[in-house]
Each structure stands twice: as structure tokens, then as C-alpha cells.
C-alpha atoms as a PDB file:
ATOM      1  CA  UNK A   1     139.652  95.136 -21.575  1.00  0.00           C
ATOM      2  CA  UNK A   2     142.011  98.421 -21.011  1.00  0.00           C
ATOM      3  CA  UNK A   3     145.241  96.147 -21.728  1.00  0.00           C
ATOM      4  CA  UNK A   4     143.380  95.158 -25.331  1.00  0.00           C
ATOM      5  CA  UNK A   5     142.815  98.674 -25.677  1.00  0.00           C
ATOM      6  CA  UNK A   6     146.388  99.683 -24.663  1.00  0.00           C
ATOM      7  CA  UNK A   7     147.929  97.177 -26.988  1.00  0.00           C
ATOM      8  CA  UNK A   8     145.677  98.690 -29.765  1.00  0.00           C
ATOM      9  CA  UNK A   9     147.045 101.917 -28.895  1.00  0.00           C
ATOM     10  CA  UNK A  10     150.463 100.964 -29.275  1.00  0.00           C
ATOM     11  CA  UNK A  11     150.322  99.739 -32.568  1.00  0.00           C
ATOM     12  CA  UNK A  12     148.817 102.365 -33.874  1.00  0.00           C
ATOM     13  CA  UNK A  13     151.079 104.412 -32.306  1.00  0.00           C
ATOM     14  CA  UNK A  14     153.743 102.205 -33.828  1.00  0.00           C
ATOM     15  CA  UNK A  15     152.516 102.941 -37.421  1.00  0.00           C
ATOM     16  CA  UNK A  16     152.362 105.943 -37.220  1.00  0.00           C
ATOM     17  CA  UNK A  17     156.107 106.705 -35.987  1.00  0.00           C
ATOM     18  CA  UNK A  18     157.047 104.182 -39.017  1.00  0.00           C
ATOM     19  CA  UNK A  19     154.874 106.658 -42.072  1.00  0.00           C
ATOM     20  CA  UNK A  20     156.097 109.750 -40.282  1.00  0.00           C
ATOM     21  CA  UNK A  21     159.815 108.396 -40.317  1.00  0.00           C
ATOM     22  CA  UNK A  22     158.904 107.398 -43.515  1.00  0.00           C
ATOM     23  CA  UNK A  23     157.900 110.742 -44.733  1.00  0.00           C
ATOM     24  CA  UNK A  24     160.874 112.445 -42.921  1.00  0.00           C
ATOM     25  CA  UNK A  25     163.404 110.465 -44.816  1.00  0.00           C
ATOM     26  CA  UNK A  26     162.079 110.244 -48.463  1.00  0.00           C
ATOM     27  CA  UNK A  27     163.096 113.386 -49.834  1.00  0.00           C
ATOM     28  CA  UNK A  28     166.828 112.397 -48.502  1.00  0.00           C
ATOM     29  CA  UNK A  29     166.607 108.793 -50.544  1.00  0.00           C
ATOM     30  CA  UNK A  30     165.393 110.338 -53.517  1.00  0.00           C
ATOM     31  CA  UNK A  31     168.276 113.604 -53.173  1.00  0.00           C
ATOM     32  CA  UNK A  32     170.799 110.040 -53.374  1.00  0.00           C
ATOM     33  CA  UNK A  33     170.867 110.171 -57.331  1.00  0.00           C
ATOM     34  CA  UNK A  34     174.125 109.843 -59.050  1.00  0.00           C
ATOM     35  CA  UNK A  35     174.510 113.167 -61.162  1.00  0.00           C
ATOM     36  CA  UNK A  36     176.271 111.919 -63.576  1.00  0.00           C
ATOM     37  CA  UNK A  37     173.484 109.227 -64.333  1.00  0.00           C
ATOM     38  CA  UNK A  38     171.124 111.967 -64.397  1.00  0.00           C
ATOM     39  CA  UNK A  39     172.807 113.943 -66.473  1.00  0.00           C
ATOM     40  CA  UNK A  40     173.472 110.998 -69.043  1.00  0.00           C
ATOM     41  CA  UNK A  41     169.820 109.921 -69.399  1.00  0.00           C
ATOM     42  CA  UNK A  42     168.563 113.758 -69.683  1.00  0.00           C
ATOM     43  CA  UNK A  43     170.690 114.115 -72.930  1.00  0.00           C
ATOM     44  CA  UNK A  44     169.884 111.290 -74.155  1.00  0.00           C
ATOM     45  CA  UNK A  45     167.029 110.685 -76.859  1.00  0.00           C
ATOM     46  CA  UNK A  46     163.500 109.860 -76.105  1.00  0.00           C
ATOM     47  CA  UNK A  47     163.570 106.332 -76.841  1.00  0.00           C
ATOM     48  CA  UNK A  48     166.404 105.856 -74.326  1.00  0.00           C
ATOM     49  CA  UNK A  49     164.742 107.441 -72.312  1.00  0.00           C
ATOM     50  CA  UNK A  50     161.609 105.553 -72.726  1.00  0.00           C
ATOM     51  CA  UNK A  51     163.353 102.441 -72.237  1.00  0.00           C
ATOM     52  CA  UNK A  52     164.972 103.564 -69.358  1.00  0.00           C
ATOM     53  CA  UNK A  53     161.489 103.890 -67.470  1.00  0.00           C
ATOM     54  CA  UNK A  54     159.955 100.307 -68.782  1.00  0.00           C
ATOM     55  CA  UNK A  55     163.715  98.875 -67.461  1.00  0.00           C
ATOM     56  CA  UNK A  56     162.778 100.578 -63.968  1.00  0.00           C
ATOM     57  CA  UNK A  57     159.302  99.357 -64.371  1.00  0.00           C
ATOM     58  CA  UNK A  58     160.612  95.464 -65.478  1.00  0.00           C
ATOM     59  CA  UNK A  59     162.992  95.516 -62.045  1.00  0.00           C
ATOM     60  CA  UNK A  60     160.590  96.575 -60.144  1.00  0.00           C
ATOM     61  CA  UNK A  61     158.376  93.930 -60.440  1.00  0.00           C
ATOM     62  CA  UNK A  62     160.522  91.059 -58.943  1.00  0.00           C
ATOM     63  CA  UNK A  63     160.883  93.170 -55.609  1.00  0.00           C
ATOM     64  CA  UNK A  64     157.397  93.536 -55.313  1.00  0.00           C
ATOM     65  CA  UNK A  65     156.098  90.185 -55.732  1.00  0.00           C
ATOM     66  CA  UNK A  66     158.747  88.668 -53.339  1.00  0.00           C
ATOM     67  CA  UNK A  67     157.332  91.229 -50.745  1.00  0.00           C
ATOM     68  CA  UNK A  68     153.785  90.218 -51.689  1.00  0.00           C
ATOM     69  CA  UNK A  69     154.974  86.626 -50.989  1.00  0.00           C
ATOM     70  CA  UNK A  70     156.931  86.813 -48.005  1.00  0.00           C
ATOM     71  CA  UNK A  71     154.186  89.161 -46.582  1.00  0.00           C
ATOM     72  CA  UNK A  72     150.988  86.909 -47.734  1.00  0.00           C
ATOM     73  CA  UNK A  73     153.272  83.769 -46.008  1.00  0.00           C
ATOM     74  CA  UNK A  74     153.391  85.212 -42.656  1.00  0.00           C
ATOM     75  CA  UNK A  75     149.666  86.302 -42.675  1.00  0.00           C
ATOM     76  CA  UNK A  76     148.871  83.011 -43.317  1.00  0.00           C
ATOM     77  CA  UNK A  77     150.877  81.972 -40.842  1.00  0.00           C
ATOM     78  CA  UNK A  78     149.961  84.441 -38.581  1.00  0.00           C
ATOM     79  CA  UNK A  79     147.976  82.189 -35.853  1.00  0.00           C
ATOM     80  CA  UNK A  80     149.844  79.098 -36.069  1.00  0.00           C
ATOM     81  CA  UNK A  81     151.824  79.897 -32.559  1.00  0.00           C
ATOM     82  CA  UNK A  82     148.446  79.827 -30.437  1.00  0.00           C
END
């Protein structure tokens, strides 16, 4: 019963490391924007820069879903090993 427990333990521990590293390092990936690109879609007009967000929107969505499927794959195939 205690090794169950420990194991539990140990993941959680686990996940939490992985949000707090995740929460350390954010503000440093976001600071990684080119200035110049920044610069260029601040002066531009509102439609640019409306069509700038639905473009981020548009490639976001193909990273997501193969995520959703890769991740969805292995919890289906999760128990197969036993």
C-alpha cells in the first residue's frame, strides 16, 4: 500500500516541478519576439492587424489537434503492455 502511495506522490510531485518550470520560463519565451516584427504589425492598419491574429489563430489549430491526437492515441493505448 505505502509503495502505491509513494508512486502517487511522485507524480504529483513530478507535475508540479513541470507547471512551476513552466511558469518560471514563460515570461522568457514570450520576451523572444523579433522587434522588428513587432514594430511592423503595430504601425500597421487595423485590418492587418486583424488578420494577423485570425492567421495566428488558423496555425494554431493544426498544432493542437495533432497533440489532441497523439495524446488521445497513447491513452488509449495506455494498458495494452499489462
Amino acid at each position: 500500500m505505502s509503495g502505491k502511495i509513494f508512486k502517487s506522490a511522485r507524480k504529483w510531485l513530478a507535475a508540479a516541478a513541470c507547471v512551476l518550470l513552466l511558469g518560471v520560463t514563460a515570461p522568457h519565451a514570450i520576451a523572444q519576439g523579433c522587434a522588428m516584427c513587432y514594430q511592423t504589425a503595430a504601425a500597421s492598419g487595423a485590418p492587418v492587424r486583424e488578420a494577423l491574429r485570425h492567421g495566428i489563430l488558423i496555425l494554431l489549430l493544426p498544432a493542437i489537434s495533432l497533440f489532441l491526437g497523439i495524446f488521445a492515441y497513447i491513452y488509449r493505448r495506455r494498458n495494452l503492455a499489462r
